[in-house]
N, C-alpha and C. Protein backbone atom coordinates (compact mmCIF):
# COMPACT_ATOMS: atom_id res chain seq x y z
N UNK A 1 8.31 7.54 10.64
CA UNK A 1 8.81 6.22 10.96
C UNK A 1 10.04 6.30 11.85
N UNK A 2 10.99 7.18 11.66
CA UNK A 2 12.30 7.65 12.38
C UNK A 2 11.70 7.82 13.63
N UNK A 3 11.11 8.90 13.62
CA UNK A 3 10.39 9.23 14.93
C UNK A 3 9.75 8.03 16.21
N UNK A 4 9.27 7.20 15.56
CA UNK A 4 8.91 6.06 16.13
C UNK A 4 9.93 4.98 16.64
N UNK A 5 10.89 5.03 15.69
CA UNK A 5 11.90 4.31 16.39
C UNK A 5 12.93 4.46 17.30
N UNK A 6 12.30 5.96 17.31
CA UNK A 6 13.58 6.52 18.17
C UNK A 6 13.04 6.49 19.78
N UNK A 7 11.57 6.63 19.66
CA UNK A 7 10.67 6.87 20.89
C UNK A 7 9.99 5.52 21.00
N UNK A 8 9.65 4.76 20.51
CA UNK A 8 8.96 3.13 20.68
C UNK A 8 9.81 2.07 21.99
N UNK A 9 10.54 2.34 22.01
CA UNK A 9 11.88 1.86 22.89
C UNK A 9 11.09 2.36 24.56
N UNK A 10 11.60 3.30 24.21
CA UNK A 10 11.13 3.86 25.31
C UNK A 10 9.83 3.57 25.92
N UNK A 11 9.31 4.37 25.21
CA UNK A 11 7.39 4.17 25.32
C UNK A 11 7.18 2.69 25.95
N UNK A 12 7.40 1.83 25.08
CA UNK A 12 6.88 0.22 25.18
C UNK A 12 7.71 -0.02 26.70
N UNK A 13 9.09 0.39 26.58
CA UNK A 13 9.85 0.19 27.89
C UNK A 13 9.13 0.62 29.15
N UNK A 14 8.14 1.64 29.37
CA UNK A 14 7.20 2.82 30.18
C UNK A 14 6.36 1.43 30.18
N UNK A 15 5.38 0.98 29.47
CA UNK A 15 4.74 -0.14 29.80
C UNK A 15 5.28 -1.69 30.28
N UNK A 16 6.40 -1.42 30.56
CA UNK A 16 6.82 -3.07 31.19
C UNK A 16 7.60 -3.73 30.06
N UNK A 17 7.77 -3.45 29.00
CA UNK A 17 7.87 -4.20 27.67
C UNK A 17 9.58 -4.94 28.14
N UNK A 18 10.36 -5.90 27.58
CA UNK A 18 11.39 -6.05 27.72
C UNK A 18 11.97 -5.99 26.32
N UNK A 19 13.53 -6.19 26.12
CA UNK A 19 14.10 -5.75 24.99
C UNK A 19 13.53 -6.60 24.29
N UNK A 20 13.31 -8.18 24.27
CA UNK A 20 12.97 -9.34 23.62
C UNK A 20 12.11 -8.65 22.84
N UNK A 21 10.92 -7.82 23.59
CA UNK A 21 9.63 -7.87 23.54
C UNK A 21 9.31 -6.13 22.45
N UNK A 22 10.22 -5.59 22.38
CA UNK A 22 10.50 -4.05 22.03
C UNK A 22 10.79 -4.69 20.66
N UNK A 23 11.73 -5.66 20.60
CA UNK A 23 12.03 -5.66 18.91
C UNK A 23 10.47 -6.51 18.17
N UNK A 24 10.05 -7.27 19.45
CA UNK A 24 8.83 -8.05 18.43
C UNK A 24 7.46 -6.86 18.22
N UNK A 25 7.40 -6.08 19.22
CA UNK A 25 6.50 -4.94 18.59
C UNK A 25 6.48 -4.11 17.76
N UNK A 26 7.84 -3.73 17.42
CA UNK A 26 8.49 -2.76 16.61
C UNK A 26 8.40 -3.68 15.35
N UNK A 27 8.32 -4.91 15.37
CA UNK A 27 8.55 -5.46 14.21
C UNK A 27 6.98 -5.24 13.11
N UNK A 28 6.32 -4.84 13.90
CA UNK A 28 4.72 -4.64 13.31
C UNK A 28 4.81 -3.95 12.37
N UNK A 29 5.46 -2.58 12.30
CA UNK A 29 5.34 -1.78 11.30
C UNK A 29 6.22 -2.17 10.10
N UNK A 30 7.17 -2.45 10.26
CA UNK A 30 8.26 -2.68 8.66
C UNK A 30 7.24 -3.74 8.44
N UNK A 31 6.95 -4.60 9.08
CA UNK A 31 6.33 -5.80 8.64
C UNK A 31 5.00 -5.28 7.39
N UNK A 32 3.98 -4.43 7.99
CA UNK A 32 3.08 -3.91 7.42
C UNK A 32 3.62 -3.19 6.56
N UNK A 33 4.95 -2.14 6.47
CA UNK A 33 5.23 -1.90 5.17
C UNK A 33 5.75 -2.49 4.08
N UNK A 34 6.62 -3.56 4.35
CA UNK A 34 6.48 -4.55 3.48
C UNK A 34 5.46 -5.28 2.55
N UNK A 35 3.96 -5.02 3.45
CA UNK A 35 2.70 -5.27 2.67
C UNK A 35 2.65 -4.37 1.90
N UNK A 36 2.72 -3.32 2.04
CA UNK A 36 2.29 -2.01 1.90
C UNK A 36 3.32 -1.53 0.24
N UNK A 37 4.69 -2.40 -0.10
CA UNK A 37 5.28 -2.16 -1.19
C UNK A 37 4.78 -2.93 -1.87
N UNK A 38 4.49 -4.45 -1.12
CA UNK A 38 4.08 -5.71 -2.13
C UNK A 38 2.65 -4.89 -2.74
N UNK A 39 1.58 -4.50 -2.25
CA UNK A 39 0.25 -4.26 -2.67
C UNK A 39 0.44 -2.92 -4.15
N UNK A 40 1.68 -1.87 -3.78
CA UNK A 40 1.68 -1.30 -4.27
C UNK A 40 2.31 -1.17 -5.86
N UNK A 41 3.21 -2.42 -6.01
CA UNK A 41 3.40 -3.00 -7.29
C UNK A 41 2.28 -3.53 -7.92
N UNK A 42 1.32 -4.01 -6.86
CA UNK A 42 0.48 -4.81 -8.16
C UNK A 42 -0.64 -3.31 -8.13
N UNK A 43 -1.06 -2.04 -7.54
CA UNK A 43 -2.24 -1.23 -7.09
C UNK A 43 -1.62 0.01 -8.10
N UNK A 44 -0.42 0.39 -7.99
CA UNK A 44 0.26 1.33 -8.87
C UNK A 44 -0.27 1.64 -10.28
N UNK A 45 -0.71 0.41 -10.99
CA UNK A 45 -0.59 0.71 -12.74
C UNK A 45 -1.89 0.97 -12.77
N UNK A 46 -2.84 0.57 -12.16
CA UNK A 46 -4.43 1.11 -12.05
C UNK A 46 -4.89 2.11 -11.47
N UNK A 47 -4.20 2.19 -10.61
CA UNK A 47 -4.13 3.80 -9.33
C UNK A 47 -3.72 4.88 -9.51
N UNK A 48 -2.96 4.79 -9.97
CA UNK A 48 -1.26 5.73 -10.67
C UNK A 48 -0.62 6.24 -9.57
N UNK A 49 0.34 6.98 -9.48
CA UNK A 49 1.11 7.04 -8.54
C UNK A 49 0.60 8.27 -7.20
N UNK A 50 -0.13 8.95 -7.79
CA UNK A 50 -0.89 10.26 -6.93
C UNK A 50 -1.67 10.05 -6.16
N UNK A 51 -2.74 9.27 -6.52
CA UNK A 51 -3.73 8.13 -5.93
C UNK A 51 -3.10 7.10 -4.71
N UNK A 52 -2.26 6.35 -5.08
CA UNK A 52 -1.47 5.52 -4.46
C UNK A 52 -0.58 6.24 -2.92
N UNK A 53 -0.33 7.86 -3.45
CA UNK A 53 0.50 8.39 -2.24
C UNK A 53 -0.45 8.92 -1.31
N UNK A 54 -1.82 9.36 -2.25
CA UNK A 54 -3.00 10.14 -1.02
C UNK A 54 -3.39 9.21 -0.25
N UNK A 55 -3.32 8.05 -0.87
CA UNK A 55 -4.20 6.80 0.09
C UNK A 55 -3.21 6.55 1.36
N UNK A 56 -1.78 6.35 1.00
CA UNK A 56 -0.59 6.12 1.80
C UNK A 56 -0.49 7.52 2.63
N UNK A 57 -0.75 8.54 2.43
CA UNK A 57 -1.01 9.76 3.78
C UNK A 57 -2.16 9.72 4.28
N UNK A 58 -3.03 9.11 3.92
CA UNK A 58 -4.45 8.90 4.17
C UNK A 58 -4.49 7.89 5.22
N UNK A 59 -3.69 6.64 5.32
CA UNK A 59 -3.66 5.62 6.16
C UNK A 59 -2.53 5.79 7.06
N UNK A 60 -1.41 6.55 6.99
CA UNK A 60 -0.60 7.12 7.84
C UNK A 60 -1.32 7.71 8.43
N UNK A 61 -1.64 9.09 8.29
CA UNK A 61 -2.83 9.85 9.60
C UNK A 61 -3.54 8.99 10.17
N UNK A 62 -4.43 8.12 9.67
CA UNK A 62 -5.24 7.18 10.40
C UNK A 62 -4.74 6.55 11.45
N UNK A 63 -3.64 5.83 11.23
CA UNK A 63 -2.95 5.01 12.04
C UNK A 63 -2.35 6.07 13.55
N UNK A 64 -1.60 7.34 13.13
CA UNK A 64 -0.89 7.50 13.59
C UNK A 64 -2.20 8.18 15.14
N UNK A 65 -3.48 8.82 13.88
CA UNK A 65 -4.58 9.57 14.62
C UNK A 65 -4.90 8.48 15.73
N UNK A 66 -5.21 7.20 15.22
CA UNK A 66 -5.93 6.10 16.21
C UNK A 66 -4.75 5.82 17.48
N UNK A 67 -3.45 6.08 17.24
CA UNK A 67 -2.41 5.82 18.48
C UNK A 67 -2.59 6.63 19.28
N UNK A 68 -2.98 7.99 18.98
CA UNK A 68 -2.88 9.00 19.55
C UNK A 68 -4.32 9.45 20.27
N UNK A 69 -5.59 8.89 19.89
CA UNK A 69 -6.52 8.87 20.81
C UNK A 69 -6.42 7.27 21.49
N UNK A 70 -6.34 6.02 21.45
CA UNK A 70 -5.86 5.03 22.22
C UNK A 70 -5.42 5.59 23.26
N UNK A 71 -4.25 6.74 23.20
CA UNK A 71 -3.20 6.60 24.40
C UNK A 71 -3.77 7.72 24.89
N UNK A 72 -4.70 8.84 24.26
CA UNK A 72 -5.57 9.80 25.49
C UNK A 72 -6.65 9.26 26.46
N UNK A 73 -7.04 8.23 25.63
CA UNK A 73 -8.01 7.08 26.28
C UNK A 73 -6.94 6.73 27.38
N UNK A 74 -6.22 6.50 27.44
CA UNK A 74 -6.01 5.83 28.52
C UNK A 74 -5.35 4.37 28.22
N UNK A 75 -5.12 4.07 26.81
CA UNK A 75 -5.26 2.53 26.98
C UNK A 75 -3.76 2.40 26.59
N UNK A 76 -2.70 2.00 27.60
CA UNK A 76 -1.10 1.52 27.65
C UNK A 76 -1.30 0.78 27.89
N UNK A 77 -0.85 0.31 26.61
CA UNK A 77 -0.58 -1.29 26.64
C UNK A 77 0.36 -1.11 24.96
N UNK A 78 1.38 -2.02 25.38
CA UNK A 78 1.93 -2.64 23.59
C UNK A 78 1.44 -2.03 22.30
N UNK A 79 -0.04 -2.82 22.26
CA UNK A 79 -0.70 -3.37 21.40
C UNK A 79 -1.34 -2.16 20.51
N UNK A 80 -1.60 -0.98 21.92
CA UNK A 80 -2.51 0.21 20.97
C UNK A 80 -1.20 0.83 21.15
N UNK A 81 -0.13 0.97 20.94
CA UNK A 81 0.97 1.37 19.95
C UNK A 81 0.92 0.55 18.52
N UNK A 82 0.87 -0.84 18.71
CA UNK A 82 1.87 -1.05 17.74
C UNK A 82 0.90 -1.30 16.53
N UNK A 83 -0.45 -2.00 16.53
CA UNK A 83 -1.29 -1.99 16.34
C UNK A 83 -2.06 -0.98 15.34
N UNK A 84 -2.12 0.07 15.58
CA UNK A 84 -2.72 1.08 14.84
C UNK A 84 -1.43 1.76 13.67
N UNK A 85 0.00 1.59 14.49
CA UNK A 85 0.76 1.91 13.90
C UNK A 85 0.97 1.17 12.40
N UNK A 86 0.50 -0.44 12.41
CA UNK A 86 0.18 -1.18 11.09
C UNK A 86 -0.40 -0.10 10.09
N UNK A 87 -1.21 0.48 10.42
CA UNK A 87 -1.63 1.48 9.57
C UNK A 87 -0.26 2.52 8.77
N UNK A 88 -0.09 3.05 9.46
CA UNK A 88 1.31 3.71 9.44
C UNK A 88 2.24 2.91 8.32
N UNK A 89 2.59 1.82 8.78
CA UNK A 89 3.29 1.13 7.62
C UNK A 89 2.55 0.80 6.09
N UNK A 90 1.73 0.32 6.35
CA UNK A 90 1.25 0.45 5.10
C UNK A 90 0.88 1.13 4.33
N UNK A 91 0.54 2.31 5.06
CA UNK A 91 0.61 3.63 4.28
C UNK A 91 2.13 4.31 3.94
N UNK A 92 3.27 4.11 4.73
CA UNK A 92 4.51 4.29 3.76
C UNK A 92 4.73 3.65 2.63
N UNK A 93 4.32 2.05 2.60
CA UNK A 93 4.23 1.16 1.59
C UNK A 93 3.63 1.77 0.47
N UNK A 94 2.73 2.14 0.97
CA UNK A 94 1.94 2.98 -0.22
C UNK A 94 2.56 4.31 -0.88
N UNK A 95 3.30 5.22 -0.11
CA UNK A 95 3.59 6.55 -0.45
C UNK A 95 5.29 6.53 -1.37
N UNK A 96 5.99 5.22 -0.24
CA UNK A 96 7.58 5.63 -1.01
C UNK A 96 8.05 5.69 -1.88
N UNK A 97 7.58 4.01 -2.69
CA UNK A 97 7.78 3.78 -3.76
C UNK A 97 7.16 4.77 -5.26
N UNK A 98 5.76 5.02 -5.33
CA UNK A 98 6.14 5.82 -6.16
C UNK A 98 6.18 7.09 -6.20
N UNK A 99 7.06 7.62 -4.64
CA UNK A 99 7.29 8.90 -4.60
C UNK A 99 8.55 8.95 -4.69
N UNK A 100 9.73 7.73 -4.78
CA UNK A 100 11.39 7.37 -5.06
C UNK A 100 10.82 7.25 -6.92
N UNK A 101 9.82 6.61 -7.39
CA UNK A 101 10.18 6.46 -8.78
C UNK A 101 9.58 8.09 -9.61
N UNK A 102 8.71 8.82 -8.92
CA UNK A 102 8.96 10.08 -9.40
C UNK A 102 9.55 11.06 -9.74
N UNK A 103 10.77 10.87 -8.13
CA UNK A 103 11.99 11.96 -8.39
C UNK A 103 12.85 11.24 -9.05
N UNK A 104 13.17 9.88 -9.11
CA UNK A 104 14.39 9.56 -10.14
C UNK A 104 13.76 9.72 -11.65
N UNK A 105 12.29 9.67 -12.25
CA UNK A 105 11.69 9.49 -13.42
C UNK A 105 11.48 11.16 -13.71
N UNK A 106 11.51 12.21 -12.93
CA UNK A 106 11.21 13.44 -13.70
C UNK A 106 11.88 13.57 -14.55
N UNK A 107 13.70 13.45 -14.36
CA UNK A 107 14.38 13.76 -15.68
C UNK A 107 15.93 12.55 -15.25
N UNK A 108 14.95 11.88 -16.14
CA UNK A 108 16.30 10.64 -16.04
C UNK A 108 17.53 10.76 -16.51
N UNK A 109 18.14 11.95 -17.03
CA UNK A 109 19.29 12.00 -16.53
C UNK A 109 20.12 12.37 -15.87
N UNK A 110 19.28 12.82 -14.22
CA UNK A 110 19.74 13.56 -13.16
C UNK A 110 18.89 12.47 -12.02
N UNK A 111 18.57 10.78 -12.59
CA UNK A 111 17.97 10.03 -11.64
C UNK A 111 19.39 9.64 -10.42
N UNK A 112 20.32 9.81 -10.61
CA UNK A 112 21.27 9.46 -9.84
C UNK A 112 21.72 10.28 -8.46
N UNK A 113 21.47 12.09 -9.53
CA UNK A 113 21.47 13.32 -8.20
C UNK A 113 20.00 13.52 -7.52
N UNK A 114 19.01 13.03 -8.56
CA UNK A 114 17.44 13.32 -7.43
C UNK A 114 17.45 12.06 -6.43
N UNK A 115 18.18 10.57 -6.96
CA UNK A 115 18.07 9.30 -5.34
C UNK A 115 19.11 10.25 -4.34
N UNK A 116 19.96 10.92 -4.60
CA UNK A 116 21.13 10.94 -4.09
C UNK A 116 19.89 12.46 -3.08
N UNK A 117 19.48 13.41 -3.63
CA UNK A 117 18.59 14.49 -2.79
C UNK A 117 17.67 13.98 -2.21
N UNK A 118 16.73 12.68 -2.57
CA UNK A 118 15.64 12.32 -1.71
C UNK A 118 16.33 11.41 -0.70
N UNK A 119 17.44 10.81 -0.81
CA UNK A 119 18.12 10.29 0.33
C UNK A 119 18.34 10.94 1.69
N UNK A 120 19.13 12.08 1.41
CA UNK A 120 19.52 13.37 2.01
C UNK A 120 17.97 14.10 2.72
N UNK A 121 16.85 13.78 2.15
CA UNK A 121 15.99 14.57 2.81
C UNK A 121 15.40 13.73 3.76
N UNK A 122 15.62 12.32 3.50
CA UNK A 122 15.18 11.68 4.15
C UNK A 122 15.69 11.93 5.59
N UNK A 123 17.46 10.78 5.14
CA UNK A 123 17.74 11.03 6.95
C UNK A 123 17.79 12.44 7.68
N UNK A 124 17.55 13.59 6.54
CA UNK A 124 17.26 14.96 7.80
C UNK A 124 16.03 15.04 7.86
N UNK A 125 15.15 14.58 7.76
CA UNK A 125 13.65 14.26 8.18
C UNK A 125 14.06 13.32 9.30
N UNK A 126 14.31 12.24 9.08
CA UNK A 126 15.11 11.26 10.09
C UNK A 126 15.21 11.68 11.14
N UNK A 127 16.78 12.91 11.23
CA UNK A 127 17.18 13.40 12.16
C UNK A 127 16.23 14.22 12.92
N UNK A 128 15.42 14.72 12.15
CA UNK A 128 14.66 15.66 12.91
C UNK A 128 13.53 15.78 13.84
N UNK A 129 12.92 13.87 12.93
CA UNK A 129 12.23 13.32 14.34
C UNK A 129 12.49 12.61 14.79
N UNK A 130 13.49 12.38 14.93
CA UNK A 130 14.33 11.77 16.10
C UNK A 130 14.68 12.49 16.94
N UNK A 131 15.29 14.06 16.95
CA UNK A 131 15.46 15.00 17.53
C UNK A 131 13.94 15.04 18.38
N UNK A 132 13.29 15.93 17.61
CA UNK A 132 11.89 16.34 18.07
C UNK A 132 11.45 15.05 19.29
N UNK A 133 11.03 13.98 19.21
CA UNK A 133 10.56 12.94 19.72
C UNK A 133 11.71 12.80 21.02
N UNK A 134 12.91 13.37 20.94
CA UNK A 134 13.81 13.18 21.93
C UNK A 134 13.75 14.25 22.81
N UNK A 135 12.58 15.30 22.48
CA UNK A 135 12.66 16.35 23.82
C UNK A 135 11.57 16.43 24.32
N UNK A 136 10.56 14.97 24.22
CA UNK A 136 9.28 14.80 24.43
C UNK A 136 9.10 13.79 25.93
N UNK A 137 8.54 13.50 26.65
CA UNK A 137 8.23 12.44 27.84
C UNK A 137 8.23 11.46 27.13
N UNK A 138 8.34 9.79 27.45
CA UNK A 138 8.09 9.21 27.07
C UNK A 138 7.33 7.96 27.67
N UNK A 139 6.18 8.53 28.67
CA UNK A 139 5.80 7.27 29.82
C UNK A 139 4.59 6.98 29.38
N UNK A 140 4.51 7.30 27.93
CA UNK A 140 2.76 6.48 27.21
C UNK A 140 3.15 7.45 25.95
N UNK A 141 1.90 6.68 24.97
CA UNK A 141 2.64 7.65 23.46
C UNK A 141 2.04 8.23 23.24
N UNK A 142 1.11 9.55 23.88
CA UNK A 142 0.73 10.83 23.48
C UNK A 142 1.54 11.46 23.00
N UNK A 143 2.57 11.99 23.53
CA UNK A 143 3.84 12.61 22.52
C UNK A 143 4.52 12.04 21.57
N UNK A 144 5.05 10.60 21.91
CA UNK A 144 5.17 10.33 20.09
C UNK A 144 4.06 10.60 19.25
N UNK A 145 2.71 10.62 19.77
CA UNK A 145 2.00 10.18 18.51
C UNK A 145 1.52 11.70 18.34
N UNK A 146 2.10 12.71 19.36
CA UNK A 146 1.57 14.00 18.68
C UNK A 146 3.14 14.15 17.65
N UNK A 147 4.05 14.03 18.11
CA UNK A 147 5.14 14.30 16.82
C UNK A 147 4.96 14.08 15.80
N UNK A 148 4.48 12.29 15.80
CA UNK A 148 4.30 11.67 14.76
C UNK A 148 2.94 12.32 13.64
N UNK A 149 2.23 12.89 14.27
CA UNK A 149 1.11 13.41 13.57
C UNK A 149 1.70 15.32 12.97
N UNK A 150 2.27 15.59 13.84
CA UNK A 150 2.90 16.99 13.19
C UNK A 150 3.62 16.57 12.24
N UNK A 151 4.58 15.41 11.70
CA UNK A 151 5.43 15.34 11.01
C UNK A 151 4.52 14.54 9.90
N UNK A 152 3.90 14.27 10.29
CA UNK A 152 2.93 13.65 8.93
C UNK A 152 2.07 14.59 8.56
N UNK A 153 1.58 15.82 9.02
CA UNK A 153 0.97 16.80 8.30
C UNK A 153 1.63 17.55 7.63
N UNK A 154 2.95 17.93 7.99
CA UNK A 154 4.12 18.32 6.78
C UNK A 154 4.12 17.43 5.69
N UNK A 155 4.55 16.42 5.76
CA UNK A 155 4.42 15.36 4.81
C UNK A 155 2.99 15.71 3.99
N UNK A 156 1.74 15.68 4.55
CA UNK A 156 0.88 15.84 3.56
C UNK A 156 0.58 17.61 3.04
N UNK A 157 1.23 18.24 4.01
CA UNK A 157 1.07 19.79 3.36
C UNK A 157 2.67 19.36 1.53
N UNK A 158 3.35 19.14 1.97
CA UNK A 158 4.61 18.91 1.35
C UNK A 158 3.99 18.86 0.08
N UNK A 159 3.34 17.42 0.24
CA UNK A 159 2.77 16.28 -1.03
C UNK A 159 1.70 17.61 -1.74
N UNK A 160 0.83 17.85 -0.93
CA UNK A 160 -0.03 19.20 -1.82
C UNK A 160 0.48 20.29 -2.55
N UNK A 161 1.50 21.21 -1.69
CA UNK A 161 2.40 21.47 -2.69
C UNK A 161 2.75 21.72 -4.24
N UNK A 162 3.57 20.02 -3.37
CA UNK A 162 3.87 19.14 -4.96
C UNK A 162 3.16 19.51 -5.77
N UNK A 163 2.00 19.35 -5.23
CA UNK A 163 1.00 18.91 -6.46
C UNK A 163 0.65 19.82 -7.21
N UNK A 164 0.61 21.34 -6.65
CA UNK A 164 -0.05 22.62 -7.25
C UNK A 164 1.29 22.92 -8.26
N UNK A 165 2.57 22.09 -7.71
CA UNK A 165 3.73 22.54 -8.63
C UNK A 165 3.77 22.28 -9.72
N UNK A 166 3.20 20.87 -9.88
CA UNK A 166 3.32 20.29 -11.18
C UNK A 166 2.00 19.97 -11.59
N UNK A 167 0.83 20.22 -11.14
CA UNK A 167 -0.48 20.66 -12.16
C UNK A 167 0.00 21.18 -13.19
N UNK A 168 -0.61 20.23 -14.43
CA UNK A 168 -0.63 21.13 -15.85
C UNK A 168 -1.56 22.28 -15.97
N UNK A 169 -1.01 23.38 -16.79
CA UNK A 169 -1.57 24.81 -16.99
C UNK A 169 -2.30 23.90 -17.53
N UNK A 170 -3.68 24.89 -17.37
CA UNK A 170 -4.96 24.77 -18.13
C UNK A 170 -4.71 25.60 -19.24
N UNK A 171 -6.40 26.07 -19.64
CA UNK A 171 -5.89 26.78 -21.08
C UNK A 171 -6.53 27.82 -20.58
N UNK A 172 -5.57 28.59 -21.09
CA UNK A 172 -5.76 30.54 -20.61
C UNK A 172 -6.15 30.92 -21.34
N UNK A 173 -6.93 32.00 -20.88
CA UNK A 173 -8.20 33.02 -21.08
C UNK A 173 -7.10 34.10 -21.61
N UNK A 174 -7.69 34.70 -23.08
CA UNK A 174 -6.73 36.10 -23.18
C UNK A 174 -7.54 37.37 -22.88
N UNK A 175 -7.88 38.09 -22.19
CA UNK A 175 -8.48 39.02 -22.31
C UNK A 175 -8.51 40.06 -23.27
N UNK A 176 -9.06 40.41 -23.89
CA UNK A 176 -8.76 42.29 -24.85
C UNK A 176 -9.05 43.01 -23.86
């Protein structure tokens, strides 16, 4: 998402866009993640929270995949930025929330130092694609949307991980 805002400016600016017109495109995605928290309060207690984050990296790639063939196609314009990027938001919608109520809920009485570490990882994720995206061209969004797709496959290598970390042991075999 950092990444995008740091390069969307630009990009949209490469197509003619004016400032007026940069904040109303940009406005697509928070907008869609805003759906994307609302859906996930009421999708959470039936889904559970694992479910809820694969779907939210699941629709991030999508989004970010569909910007990124749009703009090999050929097609600059606004719209196949901002557009596919809806995807994108709603799949954060989907991933943050209960990936903020995990690390404060592992051991609630260190929920104050795990907001205070997932904060911290954030804006240096932040920084970093913002960095990254800042040593890229920016005269159509093949390169944002290849950043944007490298930094979302970390994100989903990350989340897998996770996951092998905190799989419960099965039940072990003793050998004689």
């Amino acid at each position: 998402f950092y990444a995008f805002l740091g390069a969307a400016p630009l990009v949209l600016g490469s197509y003619g866009v004016g400032p007026d017109g940069i904040g109303f495109y940009i406005m697509f995605v928070p907008g869609s993640y805003i759906v994307g928290n609302f859906l996930t309060s009421h999708l959470v207690h039936r889904l559970g929270d694992q479910r809820m984050m694969w779907m939210g990296q699941a629709l991030t790639a999508t989004g970010i995949g569909l910007m990124l063939v749009l703009a090999l196609a050929g097609f600059n314009s606004p719209l196949a930025l901002a557009l596919p990027l809806m995807l994108m938001g709603l799949g954060n919608g989907f991933m943050v929330p209960p990936a903020l109520a995990g690390t404060v809920g592992l051991m609630p009485a260190l929920a104050g130092s795990a907001a205070a570490v997932a904060g911290l990882m954030q804006q240096l994720a932040a920084a970093v694609g913002g960095f990254a995206v800042g040593l890229v061209s920016h005269n159509n969004a093949v390169n944002l949307a290849l950043v944007m797709m490298v930094l979302c496959l970390l994100g989903v290598a990350a989340q897998a991980a996770l996951r092998q970390v905190l799989r419960p042991a099965g039940p072990r075999r003793v050998r004689n």
